[in-house]
PDB file of N, CA and C in Angstrom:
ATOM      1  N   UNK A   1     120.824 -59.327 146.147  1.00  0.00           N
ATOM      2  CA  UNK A   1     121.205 -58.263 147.038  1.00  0.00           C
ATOM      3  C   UNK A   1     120.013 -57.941 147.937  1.00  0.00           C
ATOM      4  N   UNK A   2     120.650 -57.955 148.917  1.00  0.00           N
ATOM      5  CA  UNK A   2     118.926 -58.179 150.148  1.00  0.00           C
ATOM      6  C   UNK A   2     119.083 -57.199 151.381  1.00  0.00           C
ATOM      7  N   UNK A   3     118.431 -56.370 151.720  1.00  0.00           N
ATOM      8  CA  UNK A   3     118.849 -55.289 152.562  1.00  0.00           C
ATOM      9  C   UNK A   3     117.863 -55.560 154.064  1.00  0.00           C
ATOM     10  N   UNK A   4     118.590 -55.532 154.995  1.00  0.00           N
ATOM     11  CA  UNK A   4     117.846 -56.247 156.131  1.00  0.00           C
ATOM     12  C   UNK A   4     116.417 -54.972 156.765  1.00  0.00           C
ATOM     13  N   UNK A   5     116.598 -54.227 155.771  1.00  0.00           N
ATOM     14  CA  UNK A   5     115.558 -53.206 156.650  1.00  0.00           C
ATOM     15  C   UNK A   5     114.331 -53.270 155.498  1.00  0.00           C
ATOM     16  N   UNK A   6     114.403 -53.638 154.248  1.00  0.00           N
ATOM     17  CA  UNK A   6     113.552 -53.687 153.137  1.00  0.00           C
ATOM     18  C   UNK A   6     112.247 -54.167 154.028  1.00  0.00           C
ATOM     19  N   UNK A   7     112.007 -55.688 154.736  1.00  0.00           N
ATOM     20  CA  UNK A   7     110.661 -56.070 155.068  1.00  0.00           C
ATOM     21  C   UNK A   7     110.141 -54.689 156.216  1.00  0.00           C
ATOM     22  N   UNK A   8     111.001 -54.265 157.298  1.00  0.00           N
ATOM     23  CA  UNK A   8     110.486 -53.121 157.479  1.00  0.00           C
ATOM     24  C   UNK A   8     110.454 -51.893 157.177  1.00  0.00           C
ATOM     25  N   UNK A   9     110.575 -51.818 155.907  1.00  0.00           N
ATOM     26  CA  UNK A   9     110.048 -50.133 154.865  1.00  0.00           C
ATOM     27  C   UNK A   9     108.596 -50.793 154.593  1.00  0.00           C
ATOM     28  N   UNK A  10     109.052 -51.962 153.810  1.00  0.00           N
ATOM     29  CA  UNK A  10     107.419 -52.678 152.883  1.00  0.00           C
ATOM     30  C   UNK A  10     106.612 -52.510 153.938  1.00  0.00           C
ATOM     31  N   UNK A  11     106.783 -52.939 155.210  1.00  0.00           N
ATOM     32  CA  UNK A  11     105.716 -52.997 156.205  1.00  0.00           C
ATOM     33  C   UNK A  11     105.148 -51.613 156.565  1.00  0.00           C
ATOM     34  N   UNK A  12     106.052 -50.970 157.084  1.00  0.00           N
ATOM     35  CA  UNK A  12     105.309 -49.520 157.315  1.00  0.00           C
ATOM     36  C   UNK A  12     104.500 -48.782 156.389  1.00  0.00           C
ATOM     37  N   UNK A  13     105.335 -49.032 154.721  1.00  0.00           N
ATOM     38  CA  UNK A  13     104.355 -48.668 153.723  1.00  0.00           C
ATOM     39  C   UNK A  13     102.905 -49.154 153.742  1.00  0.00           C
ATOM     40  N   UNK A  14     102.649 -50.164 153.854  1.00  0.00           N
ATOM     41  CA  UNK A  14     101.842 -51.307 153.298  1.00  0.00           C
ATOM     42  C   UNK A  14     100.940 -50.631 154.521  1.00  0.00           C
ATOM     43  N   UNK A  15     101.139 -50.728 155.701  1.00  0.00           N
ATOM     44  CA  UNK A  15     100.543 -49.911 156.912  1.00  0.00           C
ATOM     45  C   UNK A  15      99.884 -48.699 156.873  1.00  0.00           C
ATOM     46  N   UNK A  16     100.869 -47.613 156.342  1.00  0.00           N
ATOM     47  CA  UNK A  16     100.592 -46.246 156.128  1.00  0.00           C
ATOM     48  C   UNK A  16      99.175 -46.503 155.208  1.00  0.00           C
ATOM     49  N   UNK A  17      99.061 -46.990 154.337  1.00  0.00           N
ATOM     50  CA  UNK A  17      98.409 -47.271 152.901  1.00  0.00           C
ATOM     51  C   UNK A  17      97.186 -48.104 153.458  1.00  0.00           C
ATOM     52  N   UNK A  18      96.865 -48.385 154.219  1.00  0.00           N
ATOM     53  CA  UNK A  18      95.990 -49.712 154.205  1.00  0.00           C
ATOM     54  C   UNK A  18      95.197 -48.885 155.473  1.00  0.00           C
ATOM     55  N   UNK A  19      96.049 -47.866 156.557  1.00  0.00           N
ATOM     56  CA  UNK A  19      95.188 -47.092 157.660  1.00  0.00           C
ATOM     57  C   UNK A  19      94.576 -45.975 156.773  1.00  0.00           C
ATOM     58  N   UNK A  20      95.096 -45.523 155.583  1.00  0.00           N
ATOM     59  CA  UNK A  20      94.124 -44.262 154.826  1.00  0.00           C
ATOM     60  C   UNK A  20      93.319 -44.963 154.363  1.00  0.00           C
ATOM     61  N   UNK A  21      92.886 -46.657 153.122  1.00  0.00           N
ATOM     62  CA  UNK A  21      92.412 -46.761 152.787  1.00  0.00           C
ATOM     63  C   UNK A  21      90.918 -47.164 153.432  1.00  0.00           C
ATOM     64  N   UNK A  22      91.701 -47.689 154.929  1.00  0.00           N
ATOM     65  CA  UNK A  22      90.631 -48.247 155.559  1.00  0.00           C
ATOM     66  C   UNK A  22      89.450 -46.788 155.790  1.00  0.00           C
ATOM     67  N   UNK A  23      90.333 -46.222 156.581  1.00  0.00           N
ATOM     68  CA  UNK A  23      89.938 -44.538 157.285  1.00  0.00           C
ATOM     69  C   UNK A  23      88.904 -43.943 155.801  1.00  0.00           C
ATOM     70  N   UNK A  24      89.330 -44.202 154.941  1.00  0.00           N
ATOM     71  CA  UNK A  24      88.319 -43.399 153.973  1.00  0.00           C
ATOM     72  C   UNK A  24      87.400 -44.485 152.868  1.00  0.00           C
ATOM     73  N   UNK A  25      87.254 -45.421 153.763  1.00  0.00           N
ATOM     74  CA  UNK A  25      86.465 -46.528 153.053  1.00  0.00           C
ATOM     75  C   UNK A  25      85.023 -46.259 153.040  1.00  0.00           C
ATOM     76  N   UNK A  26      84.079 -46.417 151.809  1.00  0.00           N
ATOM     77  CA  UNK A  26      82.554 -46.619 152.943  1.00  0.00           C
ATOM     78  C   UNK A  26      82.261 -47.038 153.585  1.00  0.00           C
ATOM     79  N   UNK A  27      82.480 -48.612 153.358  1.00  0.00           N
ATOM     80  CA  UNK A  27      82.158 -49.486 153.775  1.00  0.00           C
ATOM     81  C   UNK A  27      83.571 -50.267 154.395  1.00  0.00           C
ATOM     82  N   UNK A  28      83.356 -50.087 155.859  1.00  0.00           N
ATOM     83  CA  UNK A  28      84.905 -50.371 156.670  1.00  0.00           C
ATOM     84  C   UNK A  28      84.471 -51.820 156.637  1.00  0.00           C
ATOM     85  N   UNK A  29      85.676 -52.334 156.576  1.00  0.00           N
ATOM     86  CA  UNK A  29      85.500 -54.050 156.949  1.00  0.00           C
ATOM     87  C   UNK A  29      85.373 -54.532 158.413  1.00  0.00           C
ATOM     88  N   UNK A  30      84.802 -55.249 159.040  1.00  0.00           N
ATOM     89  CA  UNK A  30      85.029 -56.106 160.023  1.00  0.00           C
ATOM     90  C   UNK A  30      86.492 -57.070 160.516  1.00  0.00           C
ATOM     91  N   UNK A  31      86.984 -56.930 159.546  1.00  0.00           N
ATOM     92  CA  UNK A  31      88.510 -58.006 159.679  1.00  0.00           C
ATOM     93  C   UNK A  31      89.422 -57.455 158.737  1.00  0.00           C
ATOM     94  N   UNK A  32      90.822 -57.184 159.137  1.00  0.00           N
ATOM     95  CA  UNK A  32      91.744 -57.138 157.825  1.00  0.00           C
ATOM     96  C   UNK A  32      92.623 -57.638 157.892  1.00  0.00           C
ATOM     97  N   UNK A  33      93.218 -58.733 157.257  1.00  0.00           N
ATOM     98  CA  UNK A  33      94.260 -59.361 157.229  1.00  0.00           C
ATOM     99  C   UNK A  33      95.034 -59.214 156.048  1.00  0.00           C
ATOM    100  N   UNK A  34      96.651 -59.377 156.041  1.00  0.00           N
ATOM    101  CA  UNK A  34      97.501 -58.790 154.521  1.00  0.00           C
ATOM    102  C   UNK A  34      98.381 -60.324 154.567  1.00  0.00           C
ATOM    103  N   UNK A  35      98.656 -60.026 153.275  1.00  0.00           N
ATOM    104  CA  UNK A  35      99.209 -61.393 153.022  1.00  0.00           C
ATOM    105  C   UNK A  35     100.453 -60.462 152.569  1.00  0.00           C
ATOM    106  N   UNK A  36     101.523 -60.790 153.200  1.00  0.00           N
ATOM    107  CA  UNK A  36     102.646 -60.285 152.730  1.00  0.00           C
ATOM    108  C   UNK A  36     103.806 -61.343 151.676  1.00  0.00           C
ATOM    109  N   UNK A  37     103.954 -60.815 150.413  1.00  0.00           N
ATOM    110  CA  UNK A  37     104.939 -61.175 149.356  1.00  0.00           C
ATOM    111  C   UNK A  37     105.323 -60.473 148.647  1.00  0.00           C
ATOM    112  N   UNK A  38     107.015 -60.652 148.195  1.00  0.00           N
ATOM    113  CA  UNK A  38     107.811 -59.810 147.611  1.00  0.00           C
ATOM    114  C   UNK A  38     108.166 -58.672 148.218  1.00  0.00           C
ATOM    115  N   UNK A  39     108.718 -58.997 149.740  1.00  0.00           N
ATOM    116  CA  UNK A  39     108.852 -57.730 150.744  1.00  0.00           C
ATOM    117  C   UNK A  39     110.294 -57.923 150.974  1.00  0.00           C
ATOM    118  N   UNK A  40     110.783 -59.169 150.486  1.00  0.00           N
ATOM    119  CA  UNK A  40     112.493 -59.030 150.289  1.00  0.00           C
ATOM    120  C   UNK A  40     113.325 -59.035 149.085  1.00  0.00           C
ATOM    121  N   UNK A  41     112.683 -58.680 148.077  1.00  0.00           N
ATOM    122  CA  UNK A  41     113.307 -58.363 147.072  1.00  0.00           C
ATOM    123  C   UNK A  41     113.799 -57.040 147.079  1.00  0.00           C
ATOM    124  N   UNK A  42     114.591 -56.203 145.985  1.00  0.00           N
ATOM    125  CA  UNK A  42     115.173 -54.697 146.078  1.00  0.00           C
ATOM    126  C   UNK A  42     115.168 -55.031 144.409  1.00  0.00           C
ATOM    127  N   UNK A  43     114.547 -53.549 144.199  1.00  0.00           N
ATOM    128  CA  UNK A  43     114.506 -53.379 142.915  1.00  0.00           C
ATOM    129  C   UNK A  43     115.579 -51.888 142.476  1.00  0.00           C
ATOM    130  N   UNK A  44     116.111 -52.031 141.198  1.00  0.00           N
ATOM    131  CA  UNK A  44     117.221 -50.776 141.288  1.00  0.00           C
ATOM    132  C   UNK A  44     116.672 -50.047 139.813  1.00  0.00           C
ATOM    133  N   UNK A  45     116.411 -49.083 139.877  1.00  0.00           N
ATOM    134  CA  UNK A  45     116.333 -48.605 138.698  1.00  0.00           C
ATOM    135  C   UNK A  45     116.544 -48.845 137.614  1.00  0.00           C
ATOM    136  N   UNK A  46     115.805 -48.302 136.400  1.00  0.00           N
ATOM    137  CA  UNK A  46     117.142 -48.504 134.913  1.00  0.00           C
ATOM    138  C   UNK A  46     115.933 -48.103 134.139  1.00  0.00           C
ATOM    139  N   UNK A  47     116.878 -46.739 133.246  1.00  0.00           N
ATOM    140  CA  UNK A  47     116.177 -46.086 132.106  1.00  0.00           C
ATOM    141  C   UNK A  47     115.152 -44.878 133.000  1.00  0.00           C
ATOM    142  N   UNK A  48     115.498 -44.545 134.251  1.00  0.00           N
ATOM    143  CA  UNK A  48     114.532 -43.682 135.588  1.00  0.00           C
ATOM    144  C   UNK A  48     113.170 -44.788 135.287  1.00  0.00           C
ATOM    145  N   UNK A  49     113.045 -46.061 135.499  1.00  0.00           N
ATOM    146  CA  UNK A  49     111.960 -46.784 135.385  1.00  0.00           C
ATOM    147  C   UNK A  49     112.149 -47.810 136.372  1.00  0.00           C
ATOM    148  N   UNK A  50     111.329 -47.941 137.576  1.00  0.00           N
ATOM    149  CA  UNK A  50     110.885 -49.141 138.447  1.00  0.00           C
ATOM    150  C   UNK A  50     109.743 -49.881 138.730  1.00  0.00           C
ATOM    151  N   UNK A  51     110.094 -51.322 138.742  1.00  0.00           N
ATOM    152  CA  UNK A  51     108.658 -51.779 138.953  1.00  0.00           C
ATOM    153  C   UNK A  51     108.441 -51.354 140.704  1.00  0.00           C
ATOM    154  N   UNK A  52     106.897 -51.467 141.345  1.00  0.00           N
ATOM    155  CA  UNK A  52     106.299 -51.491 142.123  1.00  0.00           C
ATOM    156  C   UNK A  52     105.018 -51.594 142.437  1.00  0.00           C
ATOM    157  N   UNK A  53     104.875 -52.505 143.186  1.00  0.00           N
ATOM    158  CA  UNK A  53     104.171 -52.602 143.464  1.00  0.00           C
ATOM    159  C   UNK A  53     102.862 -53.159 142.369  1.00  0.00           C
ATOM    160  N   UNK A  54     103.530 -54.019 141.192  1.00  0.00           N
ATOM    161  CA  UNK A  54     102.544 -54.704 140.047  1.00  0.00           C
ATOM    162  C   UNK A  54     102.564 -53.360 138.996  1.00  0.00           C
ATOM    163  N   UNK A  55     103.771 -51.594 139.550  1.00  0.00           N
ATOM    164  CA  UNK A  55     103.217 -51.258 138.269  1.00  0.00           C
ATOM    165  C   UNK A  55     104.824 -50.627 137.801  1.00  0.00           C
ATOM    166  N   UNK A  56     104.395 -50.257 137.216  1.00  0.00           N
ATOM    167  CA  UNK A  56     106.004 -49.605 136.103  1.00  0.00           C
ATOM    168  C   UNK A  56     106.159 -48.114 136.617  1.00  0.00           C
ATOM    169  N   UNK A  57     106.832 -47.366 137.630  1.00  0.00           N
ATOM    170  CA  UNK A  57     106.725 -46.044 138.315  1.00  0.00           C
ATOM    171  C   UNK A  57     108.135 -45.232 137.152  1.00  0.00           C
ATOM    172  N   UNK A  58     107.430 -44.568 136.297  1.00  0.00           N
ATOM    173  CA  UNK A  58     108.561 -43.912 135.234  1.00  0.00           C
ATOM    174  C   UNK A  58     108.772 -41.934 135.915  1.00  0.00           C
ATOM    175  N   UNK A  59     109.553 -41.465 135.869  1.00  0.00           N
ATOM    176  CA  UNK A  59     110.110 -40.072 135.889  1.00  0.00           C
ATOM    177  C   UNK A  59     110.095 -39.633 134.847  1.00  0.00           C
ATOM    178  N   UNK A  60     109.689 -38.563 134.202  1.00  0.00           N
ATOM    179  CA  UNK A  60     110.669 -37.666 133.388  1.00  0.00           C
ATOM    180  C   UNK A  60     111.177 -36.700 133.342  1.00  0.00           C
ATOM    181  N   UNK A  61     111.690 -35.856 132.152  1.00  0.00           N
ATOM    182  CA  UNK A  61     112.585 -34.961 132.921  1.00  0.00           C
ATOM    183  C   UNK A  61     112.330 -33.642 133.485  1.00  0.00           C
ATOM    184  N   UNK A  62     111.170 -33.584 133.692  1.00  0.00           N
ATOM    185  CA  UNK A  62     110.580 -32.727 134.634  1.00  0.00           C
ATOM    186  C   UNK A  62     110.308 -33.328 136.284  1.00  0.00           C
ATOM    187  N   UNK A  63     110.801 -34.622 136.314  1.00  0.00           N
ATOM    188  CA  UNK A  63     110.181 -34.859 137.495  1.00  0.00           C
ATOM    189  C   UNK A  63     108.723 -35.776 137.979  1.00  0.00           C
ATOM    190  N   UNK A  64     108.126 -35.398 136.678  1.00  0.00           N
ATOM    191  CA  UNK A  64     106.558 -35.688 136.875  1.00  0.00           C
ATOM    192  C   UNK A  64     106.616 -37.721 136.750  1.00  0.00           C
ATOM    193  N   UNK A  65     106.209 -38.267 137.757  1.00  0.00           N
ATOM    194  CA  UNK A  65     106.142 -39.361 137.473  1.00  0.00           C
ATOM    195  C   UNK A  65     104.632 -40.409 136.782  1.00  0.00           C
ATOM    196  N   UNK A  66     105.177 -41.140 136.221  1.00  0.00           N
ATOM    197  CA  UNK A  66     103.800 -41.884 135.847  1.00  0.00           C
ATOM    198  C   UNK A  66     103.654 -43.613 136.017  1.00  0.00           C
ATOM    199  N   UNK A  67     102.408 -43.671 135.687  1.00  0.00           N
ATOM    200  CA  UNK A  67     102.672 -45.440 136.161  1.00  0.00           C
ATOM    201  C   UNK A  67     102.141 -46.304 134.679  1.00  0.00           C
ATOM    202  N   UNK A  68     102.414 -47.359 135.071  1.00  0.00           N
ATOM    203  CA  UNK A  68     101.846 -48.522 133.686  1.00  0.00           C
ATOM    204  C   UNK A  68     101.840 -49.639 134.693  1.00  0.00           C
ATOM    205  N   UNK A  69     101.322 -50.981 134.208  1.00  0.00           N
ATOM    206  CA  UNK A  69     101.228 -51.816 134.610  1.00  0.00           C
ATOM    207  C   UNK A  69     102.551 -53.044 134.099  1.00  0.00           C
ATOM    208  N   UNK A  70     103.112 -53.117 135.737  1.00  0.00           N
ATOM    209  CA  UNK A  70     104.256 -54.007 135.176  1.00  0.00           C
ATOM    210  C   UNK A  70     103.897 -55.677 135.091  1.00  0.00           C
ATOM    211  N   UNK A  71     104.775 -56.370 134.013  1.00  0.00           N
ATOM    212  CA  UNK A  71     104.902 -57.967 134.409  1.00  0.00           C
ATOM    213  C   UNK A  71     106.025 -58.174 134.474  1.00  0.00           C
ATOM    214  N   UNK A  72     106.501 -58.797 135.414  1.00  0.00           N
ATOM    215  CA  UNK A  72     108.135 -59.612 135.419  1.00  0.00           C
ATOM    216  C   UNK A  72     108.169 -60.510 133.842  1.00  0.00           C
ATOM    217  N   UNK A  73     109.422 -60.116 133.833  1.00  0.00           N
ATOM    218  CA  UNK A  73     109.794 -60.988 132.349  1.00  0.00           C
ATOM    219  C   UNK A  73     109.045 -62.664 132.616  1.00  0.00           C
ATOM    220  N   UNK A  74     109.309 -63.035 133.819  1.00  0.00           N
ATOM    221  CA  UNK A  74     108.792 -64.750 133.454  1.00  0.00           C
ATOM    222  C   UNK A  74     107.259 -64.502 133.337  1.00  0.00           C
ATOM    223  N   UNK A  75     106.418 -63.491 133.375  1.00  0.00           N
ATOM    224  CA  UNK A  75     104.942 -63.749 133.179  1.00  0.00           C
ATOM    225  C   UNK A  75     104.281 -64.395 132.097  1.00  0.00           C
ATOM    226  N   UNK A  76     103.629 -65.295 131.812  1.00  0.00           N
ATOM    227  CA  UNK A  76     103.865 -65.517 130.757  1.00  0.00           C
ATOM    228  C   UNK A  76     101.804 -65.667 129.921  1.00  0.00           C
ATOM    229  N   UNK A  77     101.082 -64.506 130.676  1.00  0.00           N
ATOM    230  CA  UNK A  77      99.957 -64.495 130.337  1.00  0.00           C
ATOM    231  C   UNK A  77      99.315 -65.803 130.112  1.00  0.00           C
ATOM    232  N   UNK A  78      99.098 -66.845 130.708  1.00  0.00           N
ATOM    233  CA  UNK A  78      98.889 -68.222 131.155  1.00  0.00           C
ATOM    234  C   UNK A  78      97.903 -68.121 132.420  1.00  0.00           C
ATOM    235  N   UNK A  79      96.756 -68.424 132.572  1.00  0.00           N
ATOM    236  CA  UNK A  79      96.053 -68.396 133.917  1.00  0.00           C
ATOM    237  C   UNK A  79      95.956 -69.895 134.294  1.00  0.00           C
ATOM    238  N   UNK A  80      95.280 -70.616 133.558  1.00  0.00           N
ATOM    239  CA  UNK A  80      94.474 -71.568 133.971  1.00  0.00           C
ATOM    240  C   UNK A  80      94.171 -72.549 132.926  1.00  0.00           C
ATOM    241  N   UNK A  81      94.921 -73.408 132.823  1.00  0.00           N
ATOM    242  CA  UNK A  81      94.160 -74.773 131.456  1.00  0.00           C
ATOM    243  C   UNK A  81      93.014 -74.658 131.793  1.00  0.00           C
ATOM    244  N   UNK A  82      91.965 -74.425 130.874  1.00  0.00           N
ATOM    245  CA  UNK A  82      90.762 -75.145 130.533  1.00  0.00           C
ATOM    246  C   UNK A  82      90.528 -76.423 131.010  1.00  0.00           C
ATOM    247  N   UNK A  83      91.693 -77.509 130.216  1.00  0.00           N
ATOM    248  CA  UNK A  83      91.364 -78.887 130.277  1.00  0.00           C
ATOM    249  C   UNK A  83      92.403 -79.018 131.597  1.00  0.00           C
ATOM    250  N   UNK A  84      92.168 -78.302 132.480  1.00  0.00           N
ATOM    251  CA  UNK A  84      92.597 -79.043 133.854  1.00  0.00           C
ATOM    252  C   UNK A  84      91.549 -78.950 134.746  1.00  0.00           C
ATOM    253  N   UNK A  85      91.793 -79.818 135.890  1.00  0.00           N
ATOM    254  CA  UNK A  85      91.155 -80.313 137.122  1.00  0.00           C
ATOM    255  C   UNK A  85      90.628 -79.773 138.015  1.00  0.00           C
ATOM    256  N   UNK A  86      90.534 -78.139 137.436  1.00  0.00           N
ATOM    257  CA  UNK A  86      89.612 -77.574 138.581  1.00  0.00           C
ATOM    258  C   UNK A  86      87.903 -77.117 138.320  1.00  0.00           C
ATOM    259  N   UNK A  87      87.264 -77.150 139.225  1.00  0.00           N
ATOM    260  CA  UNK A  87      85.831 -77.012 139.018  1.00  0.00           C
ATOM    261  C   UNK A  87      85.256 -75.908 137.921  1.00  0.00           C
ATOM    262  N   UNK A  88      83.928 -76.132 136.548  1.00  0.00           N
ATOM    263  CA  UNK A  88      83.928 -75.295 136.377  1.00  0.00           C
ATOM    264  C   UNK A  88      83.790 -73.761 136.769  1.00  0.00           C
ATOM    265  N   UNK A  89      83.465 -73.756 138.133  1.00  0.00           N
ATOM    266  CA  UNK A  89      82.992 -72.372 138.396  1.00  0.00           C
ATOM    267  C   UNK A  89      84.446 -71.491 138.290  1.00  0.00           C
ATOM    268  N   UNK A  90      85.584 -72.657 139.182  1.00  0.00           N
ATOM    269  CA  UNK A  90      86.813 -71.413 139.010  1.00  0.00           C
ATOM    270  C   UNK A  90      87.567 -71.059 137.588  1.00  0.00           C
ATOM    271  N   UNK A  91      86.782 -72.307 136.434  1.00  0.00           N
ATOM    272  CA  UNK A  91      87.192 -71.901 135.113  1.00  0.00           C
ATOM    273  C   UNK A  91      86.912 -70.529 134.388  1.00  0.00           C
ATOM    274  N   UNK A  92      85.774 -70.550 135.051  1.00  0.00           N
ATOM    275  CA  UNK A  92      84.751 -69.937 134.824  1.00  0.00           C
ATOM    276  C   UNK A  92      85.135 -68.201 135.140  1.00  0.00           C
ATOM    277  N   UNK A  93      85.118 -68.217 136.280  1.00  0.00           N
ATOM    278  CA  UNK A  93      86.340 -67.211 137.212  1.00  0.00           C
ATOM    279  C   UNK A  93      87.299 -66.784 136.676  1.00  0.00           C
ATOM    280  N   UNK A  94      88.264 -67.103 135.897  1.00  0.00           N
ATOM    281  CA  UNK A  94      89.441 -66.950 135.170  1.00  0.00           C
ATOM    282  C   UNK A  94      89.215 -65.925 133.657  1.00  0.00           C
TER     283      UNK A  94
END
């Protein structure tokens, strides 16, 4: 289910969010570029619990919301074989 205005909500969000963070940065960057993914998906509630944005946004019944850190069910805490083909430094990295 895909809603044709979703990439422009994500965008304006992602916008709104990225002109405060810049605006109250110490240290402003020289360049900013965003890599945009997962800006056409739609997520629907269940249990007053949504993922966003990498986290778990819960209600209760006061209203007061809180966060956790979400994983999609296929995550499967897996980074990087050891015994694969990339250099140690990015093993290393991991």
């Amino acid at each position: 289910m895909r809603s044709p205005v979703s990439p422009v909500i994500a965008n304006l969000s992602m916008e709104e969010f990225e002109e405060q963070a810049i605006a109250t940065a110490t240290y402003k960057p020289k360049i900013w570029k965003r890599y945009v993914d997962d800006t056409f998906t739609m997520e629907i509630k269940k249990d007053n619990t949504i993922p966003f944005r990498d986290m778990s946004v819960s209600r209760d019944s006061n209203g007061l919301l809180t966060t956790s850190v979400y994983r999609k069910p296929t995550h499967t805490d897996q980074y990087l074989a050891y015994d694969s083909h990339h250099p140690q430094s990015v093993k290393r990295e991991c």
